[in-house]
N, C-alpha and C. Protein backbone atom coordinates (compact mmCIF):
# COMPACT_ATOMS: atom_id res chain seq x y z
N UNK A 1 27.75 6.37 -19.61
CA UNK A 1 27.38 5.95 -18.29
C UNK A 1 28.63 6.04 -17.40
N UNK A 2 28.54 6.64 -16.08
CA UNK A 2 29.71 6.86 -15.45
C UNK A 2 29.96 5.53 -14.76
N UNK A 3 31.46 5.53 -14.07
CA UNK A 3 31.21 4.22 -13.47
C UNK A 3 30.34 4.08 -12.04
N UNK A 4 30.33 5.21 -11.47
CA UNK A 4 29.31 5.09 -10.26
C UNK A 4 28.16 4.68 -10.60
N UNK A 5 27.74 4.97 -12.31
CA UNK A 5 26.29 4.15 -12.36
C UNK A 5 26.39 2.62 -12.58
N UNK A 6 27.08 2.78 -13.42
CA UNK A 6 27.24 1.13 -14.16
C UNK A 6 28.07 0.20 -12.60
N UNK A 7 28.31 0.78 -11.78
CA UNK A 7 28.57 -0.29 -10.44
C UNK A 7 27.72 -0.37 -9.88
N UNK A 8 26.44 0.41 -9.55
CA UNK A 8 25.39 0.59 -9.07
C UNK A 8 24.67 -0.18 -9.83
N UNK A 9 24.67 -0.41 -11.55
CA UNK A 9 23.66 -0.93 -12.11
C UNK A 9 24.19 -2.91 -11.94
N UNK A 10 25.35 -2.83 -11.81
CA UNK A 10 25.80 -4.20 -11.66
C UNK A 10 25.70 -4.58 -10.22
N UNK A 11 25.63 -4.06 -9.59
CA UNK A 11 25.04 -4.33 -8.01
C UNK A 11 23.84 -4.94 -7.50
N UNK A 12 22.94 -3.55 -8.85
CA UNK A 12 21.72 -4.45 -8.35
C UNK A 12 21.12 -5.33 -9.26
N UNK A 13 22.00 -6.09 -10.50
CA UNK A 13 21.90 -7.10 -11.29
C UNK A 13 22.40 -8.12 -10.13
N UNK A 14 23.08 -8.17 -9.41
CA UNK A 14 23.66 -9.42 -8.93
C UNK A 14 22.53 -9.47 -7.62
N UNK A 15 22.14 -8.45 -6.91
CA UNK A 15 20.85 -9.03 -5.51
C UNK A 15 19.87 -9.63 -6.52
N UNK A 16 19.30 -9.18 -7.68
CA UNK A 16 18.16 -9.40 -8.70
C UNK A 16 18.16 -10.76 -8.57
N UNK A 17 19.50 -11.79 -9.22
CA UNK A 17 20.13 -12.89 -9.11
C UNK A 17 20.22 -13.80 -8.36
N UNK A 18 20.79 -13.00 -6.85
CA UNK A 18 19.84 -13.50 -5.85
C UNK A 18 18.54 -13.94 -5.45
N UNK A 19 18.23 -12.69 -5.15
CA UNK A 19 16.51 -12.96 -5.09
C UNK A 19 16.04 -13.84 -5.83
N UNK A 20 16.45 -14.21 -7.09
CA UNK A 20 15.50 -14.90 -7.48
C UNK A 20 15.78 -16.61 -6.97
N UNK A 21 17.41 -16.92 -7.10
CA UNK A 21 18.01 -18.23 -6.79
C UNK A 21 16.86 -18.57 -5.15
N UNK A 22 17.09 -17.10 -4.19
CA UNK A 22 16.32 -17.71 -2.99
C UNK A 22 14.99 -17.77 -3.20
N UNK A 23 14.44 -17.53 -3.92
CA UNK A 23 13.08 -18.13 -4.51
C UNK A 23 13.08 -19.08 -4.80
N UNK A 24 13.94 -19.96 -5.80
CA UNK A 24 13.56 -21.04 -5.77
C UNK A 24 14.29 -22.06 -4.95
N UNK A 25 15.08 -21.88 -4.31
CA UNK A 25 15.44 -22.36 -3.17
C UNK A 25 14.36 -22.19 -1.61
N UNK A 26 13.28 -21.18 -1.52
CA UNK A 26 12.08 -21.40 -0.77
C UNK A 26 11.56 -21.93 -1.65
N UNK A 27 11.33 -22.28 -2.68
CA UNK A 27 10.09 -23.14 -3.10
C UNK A 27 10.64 -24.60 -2.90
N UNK A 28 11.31 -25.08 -3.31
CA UNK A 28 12.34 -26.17 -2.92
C UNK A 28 11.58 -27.19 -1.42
N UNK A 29 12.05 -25.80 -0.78
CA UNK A 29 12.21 -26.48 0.58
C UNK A 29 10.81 -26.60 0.93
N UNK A 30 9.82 -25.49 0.67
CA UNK A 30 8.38 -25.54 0.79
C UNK A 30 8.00 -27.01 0.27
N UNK A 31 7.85 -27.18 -0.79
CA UNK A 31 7.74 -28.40 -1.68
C UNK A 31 7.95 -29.81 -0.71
N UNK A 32 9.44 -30.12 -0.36
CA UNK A 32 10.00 -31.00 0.68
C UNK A 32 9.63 -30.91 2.30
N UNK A 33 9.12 -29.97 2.58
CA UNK A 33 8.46 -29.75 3.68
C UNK A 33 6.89 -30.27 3.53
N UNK A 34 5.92 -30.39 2.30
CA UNK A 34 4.72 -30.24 2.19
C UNK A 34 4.94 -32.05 2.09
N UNK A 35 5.63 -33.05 1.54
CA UNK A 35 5.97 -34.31 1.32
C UNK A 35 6.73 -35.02 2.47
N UNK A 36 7.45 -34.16 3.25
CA UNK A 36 7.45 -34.99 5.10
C UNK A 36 6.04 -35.00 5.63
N UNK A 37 5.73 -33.47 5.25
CA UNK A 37 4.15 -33.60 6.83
C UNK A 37 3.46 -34.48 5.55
N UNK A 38 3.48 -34.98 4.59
CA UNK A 38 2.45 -35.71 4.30
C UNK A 38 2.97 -37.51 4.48
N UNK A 39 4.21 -37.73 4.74
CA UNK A 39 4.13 -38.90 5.10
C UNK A 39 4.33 -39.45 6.56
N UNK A 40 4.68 -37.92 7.04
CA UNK A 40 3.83 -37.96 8.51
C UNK A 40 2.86 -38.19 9.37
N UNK A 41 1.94 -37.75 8.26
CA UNK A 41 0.16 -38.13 8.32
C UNK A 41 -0.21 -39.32 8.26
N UNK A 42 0.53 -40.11 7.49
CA UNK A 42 0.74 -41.52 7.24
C UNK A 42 1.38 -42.34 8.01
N UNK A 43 1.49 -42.03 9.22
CA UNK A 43 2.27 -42.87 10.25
C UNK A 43 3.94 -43.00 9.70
N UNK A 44 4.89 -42.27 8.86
CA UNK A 44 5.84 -42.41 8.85
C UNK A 44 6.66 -41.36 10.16
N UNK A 45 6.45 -41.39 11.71
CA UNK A 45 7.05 -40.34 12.72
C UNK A 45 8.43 -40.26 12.84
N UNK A 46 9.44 -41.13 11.44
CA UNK A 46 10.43 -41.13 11.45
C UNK A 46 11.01 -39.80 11.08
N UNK A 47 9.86 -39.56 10.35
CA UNK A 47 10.13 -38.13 9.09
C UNK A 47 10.19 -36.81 10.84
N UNK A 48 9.89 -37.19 11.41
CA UNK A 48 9.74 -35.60 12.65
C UNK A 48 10.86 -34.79 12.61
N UNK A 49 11.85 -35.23 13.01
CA UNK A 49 12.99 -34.70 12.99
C UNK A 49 13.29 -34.04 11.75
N UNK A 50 13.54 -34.33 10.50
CA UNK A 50 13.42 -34.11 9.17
C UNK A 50 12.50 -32.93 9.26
N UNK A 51 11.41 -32.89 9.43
CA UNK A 51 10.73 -31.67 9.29
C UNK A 51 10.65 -30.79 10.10
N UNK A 52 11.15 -31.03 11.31
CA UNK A 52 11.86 -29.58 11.86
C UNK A 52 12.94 -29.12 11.32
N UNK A 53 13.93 -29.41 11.08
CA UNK A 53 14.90 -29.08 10.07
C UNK A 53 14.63 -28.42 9.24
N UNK A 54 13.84 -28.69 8.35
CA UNK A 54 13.16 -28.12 6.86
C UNK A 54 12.37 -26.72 7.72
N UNK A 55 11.30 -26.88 8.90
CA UNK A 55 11.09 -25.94 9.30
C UNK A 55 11.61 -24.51 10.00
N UNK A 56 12.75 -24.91 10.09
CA UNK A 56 13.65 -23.83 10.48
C UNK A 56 14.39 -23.74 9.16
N UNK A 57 14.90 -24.17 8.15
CA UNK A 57 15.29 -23.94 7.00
C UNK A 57 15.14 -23.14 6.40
N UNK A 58 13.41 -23.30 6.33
CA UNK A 58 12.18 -22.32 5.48
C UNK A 58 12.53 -20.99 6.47
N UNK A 59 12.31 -20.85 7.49
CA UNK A 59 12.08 -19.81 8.22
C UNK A 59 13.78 -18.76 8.28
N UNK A 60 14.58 -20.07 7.86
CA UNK A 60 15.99 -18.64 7.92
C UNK A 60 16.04 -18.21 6.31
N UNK A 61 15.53 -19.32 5.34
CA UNK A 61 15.79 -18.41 3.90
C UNK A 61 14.56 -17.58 3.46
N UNK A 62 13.20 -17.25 4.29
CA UNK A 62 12.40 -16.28 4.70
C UNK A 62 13.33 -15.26 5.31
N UNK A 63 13.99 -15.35 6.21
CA UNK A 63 14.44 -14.08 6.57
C UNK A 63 15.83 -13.53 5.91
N UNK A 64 16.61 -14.52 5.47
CA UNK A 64 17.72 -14.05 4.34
C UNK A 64 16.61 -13.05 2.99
N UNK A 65 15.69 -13.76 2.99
CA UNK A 65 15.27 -12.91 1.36
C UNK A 65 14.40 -11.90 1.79
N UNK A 66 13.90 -11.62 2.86
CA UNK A 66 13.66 -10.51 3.54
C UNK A 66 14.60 -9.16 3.23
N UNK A 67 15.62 -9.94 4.21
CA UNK A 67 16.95 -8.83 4.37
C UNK A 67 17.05 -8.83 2.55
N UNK A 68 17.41 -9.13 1.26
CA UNK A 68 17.64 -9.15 0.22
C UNK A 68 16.41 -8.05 0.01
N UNK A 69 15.14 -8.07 0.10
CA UNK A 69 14.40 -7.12 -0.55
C UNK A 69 14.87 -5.69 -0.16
N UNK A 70 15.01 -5.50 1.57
CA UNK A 70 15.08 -4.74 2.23
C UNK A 70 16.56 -4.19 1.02
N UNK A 71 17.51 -4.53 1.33
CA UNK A 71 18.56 -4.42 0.52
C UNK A 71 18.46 -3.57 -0.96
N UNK A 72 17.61 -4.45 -1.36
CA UNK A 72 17.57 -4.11 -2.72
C UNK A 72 16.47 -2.41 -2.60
N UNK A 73 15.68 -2.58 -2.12
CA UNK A 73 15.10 -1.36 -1.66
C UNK A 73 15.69 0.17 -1.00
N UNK A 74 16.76 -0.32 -0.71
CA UNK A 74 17.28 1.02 -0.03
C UNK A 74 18.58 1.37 -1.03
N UNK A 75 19.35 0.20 -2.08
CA UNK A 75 20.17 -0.02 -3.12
C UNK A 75 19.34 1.19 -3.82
N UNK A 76 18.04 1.17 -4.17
CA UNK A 76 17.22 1.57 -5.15
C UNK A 76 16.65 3.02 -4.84
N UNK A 77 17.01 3.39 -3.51
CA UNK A 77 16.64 4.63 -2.81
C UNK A 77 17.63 5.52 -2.88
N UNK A 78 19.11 5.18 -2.13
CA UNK A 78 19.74 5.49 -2.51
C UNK A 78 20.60 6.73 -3.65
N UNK A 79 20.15 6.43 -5.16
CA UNK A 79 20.20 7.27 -6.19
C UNK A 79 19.37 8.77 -5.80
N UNK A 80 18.00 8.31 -5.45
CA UNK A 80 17.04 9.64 -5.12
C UNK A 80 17.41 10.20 -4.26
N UNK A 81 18.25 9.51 -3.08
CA UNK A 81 18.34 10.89 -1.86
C UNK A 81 19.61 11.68 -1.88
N UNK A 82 21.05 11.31 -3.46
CA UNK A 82 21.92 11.69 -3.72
C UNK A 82 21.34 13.50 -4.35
N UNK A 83 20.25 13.09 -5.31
CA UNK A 83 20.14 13.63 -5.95
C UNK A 83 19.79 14.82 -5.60
């Protein structure tokens, strides 16, 4: 294996790694977001603030793991349009 592959293959072991950590880091926050609006519902309106927070949270590590697929997708393209 040359090293242009095996840096390429360790490249896209480490977004893989990623991707997955921001997975469960959106599920996380999904989870803690679904347990404010529910004690929200419950007359706790202390939680409001708190769940905007979480709602913009969710919405920037949606678009970090976006950019990561995108990433990993063109990482993976890459090889074919050398060739």
């Amino acid at each position: 294996m040359s090293k242009k592959t095996t840096a390429r293959a360790a490249a896209n072991a480490r977004a893989q790694v990623s991707l997955t950590s921001s997975t469960a880091r959106i599920e996380q926050v999904r989870t803690t977001l679904c347990q404010a609006a529910r004690l929200i519902t419950q007359g706790e309106t202390w939680m409001l603030p708190y769940l905007k927070r979480l709602k913009a949270e969710l919405d920037r590590l949606e678009d970090d793991q976006d950019l990561l697929l995108q990433a990993q997708e063109i990482a993976n393209a890459a090889p074919r349009r050398a060739a």
